[in-house]
N, C-alpha and C. Protein backbone atom coordinates (compact mmCIF):
# COMPACT_ATOMS: atom_id res chain seq x y z
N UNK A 1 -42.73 -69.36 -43.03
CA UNK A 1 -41.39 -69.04 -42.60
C UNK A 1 -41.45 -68.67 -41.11
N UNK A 2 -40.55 -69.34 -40.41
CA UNK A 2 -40.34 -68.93 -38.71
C UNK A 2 -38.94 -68.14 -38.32
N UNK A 3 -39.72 -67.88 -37.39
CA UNK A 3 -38.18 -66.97 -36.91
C UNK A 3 -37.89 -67.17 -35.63
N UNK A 4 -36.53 -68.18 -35.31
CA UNK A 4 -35.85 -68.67 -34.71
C UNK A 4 -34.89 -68.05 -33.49
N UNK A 5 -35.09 -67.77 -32.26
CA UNK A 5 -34.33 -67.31 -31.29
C UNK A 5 -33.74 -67.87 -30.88
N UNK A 6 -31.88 -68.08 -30.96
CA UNK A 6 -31.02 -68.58 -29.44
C UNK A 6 -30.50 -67.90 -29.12
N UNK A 7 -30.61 -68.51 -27.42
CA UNK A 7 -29.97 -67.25 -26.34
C UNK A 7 -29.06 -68.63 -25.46
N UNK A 8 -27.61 -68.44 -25.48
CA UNK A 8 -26.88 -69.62 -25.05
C UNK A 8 -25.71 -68.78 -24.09
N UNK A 9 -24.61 -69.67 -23.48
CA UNK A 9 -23.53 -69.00 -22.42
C UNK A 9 -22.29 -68.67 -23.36
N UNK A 10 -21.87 -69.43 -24.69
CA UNK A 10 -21.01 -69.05 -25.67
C UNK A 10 -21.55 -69.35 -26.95
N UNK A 11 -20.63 -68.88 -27.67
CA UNK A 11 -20.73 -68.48 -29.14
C UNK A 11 -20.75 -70.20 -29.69
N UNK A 12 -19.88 -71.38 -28.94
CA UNK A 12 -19.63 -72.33 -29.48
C UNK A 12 -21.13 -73.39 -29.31
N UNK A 13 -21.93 -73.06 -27.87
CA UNK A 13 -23.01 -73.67 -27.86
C UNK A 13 -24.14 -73.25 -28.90
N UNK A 14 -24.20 -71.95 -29.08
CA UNK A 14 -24.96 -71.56 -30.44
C UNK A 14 -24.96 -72.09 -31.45
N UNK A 15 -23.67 -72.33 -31.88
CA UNK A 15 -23.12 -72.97 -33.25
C UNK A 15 -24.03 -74.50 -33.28
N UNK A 16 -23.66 -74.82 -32.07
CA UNK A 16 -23.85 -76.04 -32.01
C UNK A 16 -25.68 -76.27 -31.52
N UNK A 17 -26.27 -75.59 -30.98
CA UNK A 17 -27.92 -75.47 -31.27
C UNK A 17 -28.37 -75.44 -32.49
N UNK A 18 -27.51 -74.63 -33.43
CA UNK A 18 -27.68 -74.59 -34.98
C UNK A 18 -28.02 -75.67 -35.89
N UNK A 19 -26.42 -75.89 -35.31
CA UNK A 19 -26.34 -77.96 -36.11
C UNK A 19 -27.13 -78.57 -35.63
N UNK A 20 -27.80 -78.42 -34.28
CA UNK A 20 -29.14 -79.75 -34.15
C UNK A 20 -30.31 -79.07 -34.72
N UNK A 21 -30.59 -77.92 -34.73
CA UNK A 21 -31.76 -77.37 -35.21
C UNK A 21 -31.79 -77.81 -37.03
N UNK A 22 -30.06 -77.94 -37.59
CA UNK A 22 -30.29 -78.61 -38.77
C UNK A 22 -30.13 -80.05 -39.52
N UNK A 23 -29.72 -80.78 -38.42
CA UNK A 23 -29.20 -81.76 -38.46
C UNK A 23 -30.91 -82.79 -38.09
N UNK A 24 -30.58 -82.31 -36.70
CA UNK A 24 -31.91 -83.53 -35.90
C UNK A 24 -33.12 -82.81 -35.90
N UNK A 25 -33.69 -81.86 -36.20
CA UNK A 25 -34.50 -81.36 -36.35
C UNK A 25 -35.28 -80.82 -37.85
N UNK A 26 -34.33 -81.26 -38.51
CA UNK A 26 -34.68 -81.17 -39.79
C UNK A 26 -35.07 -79.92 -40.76
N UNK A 27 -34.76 -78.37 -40.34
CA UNK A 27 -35.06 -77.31 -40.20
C UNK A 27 -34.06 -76.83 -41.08
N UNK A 28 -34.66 -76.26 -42.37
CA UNK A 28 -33.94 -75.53 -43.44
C UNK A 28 -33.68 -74.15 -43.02
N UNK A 29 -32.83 -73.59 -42.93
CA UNK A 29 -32.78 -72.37 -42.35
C UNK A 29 -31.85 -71.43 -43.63
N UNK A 30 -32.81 -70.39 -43.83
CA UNK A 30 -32.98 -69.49 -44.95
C UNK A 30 -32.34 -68.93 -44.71
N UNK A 31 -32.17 -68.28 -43.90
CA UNK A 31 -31.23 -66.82 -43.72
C UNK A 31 -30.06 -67.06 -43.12
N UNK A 32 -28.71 -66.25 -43.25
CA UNK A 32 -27.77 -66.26 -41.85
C UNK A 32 -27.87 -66.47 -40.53
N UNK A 33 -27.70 -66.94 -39.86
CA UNK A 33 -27.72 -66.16 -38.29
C UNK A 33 -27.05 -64.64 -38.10
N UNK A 34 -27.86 -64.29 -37.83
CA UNK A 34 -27.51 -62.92 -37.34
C UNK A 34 -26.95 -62.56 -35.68
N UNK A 35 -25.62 -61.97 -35.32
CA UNK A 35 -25.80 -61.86 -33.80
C UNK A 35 -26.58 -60.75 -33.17
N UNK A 36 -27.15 -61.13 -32.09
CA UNK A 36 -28.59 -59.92 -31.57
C UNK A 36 -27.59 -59.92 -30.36
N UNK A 37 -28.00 -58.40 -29.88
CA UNK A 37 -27.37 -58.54 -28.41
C UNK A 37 -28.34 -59.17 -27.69
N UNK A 38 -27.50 -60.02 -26.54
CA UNK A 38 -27.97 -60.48 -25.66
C UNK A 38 -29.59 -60.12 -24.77
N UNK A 39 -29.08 -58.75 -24.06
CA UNK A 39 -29.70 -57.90 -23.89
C UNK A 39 -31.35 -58.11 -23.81
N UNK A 40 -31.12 -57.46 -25.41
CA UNK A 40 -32.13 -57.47 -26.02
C UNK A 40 -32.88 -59.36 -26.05
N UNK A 41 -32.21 -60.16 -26.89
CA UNK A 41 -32.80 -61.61 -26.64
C UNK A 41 -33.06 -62.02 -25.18
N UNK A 42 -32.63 -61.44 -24.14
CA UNK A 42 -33.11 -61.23 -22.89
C UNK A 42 -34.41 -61.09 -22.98
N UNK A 43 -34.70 -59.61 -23.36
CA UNK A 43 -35.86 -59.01 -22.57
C UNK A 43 -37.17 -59.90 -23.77
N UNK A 44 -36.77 -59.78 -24.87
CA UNK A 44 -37.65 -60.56 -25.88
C UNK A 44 -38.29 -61.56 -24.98
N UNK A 45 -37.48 -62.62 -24.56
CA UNK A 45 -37.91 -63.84 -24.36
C UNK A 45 -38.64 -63.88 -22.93
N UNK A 46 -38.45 -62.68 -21.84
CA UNK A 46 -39.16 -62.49 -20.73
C UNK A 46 -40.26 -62.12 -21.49
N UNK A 47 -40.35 -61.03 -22.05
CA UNK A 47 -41.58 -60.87 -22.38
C UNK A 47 -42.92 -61.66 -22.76
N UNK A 48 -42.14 -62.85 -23.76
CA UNK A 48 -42.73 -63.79 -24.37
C UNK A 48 -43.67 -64.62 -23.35
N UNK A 49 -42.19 -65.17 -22.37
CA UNK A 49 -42.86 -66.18 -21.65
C UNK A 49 -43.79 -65.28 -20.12
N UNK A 50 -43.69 -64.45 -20.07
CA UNK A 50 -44.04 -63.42 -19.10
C UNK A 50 -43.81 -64.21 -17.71
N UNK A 51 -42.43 -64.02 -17.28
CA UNK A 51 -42.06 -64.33 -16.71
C UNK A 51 -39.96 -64.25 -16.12
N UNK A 52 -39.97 -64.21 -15.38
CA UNK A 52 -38.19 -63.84 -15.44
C UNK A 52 -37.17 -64.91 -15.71
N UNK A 53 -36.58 -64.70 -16.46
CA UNK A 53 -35.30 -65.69 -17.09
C UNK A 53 -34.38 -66.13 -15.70
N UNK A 54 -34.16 -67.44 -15.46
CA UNK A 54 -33.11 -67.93 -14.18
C UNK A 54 -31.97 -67.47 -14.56
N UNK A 55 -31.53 -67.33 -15.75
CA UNK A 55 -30.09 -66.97 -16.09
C UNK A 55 -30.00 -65.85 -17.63
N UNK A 56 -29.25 -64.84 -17.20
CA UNK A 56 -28.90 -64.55 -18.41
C UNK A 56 -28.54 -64.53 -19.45
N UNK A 57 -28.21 -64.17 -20.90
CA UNK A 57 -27.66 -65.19 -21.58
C UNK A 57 -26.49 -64.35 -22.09
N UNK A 58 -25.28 -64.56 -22.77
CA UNK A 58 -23.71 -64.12 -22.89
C UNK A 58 -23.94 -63.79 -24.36
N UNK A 59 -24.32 -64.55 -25.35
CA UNK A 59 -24.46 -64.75 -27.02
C UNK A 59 -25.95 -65.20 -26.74
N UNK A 60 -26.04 -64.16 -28.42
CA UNK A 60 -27.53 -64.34 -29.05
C UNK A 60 -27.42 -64.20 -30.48
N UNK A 61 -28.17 -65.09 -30.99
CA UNK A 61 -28.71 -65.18 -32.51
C UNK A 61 -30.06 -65.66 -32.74
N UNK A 62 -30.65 -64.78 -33.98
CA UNK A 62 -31.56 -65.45 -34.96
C UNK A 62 -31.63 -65.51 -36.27
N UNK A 63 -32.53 -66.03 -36.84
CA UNK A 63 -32.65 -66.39 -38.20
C UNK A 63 -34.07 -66.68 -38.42
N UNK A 64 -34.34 -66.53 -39.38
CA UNK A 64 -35.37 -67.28 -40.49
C UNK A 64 -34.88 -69.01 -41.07
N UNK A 65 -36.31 -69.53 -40.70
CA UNK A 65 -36.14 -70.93 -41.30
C UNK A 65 -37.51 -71.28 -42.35
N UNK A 66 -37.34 -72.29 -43.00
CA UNK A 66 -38.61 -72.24 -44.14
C UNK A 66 -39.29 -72.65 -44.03
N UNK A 67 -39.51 -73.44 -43.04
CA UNK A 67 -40.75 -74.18 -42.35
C UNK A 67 -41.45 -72.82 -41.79
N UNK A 68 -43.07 -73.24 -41.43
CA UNK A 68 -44.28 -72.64 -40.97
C UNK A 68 -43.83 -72.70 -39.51
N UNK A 69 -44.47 -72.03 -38.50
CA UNK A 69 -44.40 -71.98 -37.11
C UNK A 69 -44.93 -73.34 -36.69
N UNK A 70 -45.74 -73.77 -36.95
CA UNK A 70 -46.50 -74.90 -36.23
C UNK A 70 -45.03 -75.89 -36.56
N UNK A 71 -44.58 -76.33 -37.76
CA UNK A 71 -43.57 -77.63 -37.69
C UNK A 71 -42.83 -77.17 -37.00
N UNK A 72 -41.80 -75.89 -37.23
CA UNK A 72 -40.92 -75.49 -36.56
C UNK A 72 -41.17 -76.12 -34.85
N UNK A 73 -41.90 -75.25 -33.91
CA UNK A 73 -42.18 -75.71 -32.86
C UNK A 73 -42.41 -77.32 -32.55
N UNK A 74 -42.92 -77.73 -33.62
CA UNK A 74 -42.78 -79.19 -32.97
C UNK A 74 -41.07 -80.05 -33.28
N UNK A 75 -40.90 -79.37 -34.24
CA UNK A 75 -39.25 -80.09 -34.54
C UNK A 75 -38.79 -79.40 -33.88
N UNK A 76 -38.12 -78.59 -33.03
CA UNK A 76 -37.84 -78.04 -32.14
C UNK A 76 -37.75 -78.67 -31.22
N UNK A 77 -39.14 -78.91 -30.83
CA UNK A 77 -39.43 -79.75 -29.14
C UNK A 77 -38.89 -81.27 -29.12
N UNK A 78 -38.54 -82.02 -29.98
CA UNK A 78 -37.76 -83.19 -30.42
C UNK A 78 -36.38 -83.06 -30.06
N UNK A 79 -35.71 -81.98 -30.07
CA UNK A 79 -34.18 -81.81 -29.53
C UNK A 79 -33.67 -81.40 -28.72
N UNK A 80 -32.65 -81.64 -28.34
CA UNK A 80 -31.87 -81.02 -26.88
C UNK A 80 -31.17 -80.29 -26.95
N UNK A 81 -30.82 -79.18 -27.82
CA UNK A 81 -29.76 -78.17 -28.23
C UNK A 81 -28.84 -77.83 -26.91
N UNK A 82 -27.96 -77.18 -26.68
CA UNK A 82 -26.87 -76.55 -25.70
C UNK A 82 -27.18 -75.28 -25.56
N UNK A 83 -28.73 -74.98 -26.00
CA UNK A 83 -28.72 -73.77 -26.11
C UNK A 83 -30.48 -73.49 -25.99
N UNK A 84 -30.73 -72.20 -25.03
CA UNK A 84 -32.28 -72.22 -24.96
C UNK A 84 -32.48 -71.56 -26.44
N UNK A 85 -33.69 -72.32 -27.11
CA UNK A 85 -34.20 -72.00 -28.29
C UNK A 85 -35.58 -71.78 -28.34
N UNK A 86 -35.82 -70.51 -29.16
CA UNK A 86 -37.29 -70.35 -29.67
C UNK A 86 -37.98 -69.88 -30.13
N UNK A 87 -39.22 -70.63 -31.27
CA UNK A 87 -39.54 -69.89 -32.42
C UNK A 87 -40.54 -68.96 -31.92
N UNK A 88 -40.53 -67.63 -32.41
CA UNK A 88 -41.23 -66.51 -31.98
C UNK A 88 -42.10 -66.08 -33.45
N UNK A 89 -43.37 -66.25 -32.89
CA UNK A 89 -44.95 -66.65 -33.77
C UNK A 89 -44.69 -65.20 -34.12
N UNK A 90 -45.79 -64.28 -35.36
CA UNK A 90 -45.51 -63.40 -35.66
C UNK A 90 -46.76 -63.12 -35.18
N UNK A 91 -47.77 -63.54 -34.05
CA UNK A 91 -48.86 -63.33 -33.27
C UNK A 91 -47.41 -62.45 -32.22
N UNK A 92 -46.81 -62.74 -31.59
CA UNK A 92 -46.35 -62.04 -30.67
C UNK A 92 -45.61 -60.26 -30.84
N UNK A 93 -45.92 -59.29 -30.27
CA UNK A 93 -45.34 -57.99 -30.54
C UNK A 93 -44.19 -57.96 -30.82
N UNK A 94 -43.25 -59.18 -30.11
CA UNK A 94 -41.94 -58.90 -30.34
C UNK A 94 -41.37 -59.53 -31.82
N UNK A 95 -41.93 -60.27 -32.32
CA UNK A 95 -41.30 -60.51 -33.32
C UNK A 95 -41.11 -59.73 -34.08
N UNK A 96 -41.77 -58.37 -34.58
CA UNK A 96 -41.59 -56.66 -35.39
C UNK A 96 -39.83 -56.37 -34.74
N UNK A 97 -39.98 -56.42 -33.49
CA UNK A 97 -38.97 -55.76 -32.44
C UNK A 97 -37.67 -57.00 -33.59
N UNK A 98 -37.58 -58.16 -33.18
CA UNK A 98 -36.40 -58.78 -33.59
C UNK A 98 -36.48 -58.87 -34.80
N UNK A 99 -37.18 -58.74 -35.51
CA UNK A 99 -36.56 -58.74 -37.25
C UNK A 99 -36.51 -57.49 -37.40
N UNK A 100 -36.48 -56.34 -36.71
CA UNK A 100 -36.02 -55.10 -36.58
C UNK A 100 -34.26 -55.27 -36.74
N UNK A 101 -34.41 -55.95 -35.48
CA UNK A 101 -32.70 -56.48 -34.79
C UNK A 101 -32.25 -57.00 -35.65
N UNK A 102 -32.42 -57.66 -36.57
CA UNK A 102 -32.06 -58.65 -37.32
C UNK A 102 -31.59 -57.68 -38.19
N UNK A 103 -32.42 -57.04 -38.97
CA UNK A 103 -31.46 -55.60 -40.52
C UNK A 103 -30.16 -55.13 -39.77
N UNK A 104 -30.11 -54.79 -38.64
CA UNK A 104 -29.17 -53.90 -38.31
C UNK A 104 -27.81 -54.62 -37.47
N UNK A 105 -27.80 -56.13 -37.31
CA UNK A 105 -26.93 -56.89 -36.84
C UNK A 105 -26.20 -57.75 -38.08
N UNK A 106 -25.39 -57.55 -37.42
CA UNK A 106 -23.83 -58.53 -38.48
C UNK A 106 -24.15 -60.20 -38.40
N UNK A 107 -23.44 -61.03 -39.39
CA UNK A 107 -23.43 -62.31 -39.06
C UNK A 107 -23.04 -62.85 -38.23
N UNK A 108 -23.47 -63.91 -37.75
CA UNK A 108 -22.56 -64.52 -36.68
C UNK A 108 -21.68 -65.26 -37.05
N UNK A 109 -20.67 -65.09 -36.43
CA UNK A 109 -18.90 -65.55 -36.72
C UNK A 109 -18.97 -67.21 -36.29
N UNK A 110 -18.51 -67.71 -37.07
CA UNK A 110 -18.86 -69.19 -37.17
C UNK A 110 -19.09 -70.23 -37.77
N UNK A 111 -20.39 -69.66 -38.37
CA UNK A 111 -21.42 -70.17 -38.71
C UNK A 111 -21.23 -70.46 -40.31
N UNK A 112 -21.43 -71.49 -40.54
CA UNK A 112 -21.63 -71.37 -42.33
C UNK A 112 -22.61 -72.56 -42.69
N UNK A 113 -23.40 -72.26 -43.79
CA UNK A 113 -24.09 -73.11 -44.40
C UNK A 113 -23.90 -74.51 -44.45
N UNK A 114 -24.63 -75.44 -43.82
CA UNK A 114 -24.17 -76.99 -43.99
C UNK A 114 -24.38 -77.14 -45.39
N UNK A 115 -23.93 -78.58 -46.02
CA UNK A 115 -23.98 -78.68 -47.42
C UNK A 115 -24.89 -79.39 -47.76
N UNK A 116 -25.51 -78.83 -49.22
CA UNK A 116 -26.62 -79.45 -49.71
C UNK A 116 -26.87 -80.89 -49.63
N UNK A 117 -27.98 -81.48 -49.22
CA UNK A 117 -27.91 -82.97 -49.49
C UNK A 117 -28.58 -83.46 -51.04
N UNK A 118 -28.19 -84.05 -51.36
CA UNK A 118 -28.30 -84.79 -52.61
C UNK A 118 -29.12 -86.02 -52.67
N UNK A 119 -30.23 -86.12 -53.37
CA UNK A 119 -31.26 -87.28 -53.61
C UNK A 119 -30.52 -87.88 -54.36
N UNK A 120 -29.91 -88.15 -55.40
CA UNK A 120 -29.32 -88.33 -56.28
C UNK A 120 -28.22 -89.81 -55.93
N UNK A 121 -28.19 -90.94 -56.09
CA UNK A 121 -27.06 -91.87 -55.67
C UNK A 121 -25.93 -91.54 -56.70
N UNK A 122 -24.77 -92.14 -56.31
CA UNK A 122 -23.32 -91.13 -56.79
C UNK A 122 -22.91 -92.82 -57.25
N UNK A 123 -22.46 -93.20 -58.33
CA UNK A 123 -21.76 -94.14 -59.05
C UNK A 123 -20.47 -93.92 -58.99
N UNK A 124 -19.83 -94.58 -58.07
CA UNK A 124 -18.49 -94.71 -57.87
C UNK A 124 -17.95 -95.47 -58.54
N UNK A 125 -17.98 -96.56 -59.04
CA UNK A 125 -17.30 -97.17 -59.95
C UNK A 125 -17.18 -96.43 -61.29
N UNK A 126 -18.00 -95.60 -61.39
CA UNK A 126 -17.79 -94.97 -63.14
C UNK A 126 -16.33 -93.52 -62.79
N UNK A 127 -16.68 -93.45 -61.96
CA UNK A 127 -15.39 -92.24 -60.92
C UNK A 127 -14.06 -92.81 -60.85
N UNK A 128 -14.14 -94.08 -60.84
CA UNK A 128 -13.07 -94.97 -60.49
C UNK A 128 -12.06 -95.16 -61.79
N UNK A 129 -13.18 -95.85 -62.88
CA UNK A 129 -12.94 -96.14 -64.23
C UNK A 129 -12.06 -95.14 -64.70
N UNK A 130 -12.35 -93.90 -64.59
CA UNK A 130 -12.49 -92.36 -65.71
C UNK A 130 -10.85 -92.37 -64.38
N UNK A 131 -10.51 -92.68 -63.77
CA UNK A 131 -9.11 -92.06 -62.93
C UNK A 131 -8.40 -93.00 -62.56
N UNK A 132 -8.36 -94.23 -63.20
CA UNK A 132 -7.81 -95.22 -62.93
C UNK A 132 -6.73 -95.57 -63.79
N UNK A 133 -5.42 -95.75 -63.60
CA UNK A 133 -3.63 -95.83 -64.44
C UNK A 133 -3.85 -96.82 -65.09
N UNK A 134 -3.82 -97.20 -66.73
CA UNK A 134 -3.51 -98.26 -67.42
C UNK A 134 -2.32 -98.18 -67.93
């Protein structure tokens, strides 16, 4: 299980880092998004990269996804989200710090579960039959 940081300029580019993180990236994501203050996903991510952020960020969220760190990071690096993203290894100090953040933050407003996909092929003609006027 990984745990997923975005730090974006609005609430709508988040949303939308989400959907590629589940869409094109293929990334089951377990938990809610949670909103983190900024702030804080600030200083996290200086820390990380040890180094200073060019821009601040307005909205922040994370989550848990069910993939291992290693896929995560590479499906990750495959997409172009609207939004800086990143999985934070549980080798790093801060990850204690944000799933700290995480119990004590609300959902993020938005956001809802995409829908299950189905292996299963769907017989439309038998759908058809069963609702069709004689």
């Amino acid at each position: 299980m990984a745990l997923i940081l975005i730090r974006g300029e609005n609430n709508s580019k988040i949303l939308n880092a989400i959907a590629d993180i589940e869409r094109h990236a293929k990334l089951n994501i377990k938990t809610k998004p949670k909103a983190i203050d900024s702030k804080i996903a600030d200083s996290i991510v200086e820390s990380i990269l040890k180094s200073p952020l060019r821009s601040k960020s307005k909205v922040a969220t994370a989550f848990f996804v069910e993939e291992d760190i290693t896929l995560s990071i590479m499906q990750v690096k495959t997409i172009h989200p609207p939004a800086h993203v990143i999985v934070v290894s549980d080798e790093y100090e801060e990850y204690s710090r944000l799933e700290g953040a995480l119990g004590d933050s609300d959902n993020l407003s938005g956001y809802y579960f995409s829908k299950a996909k189905t292996t299963e092929l769907k017989d439309y003609k038998k759908d058809f039959k069963t609702h069709s006027r004689n």
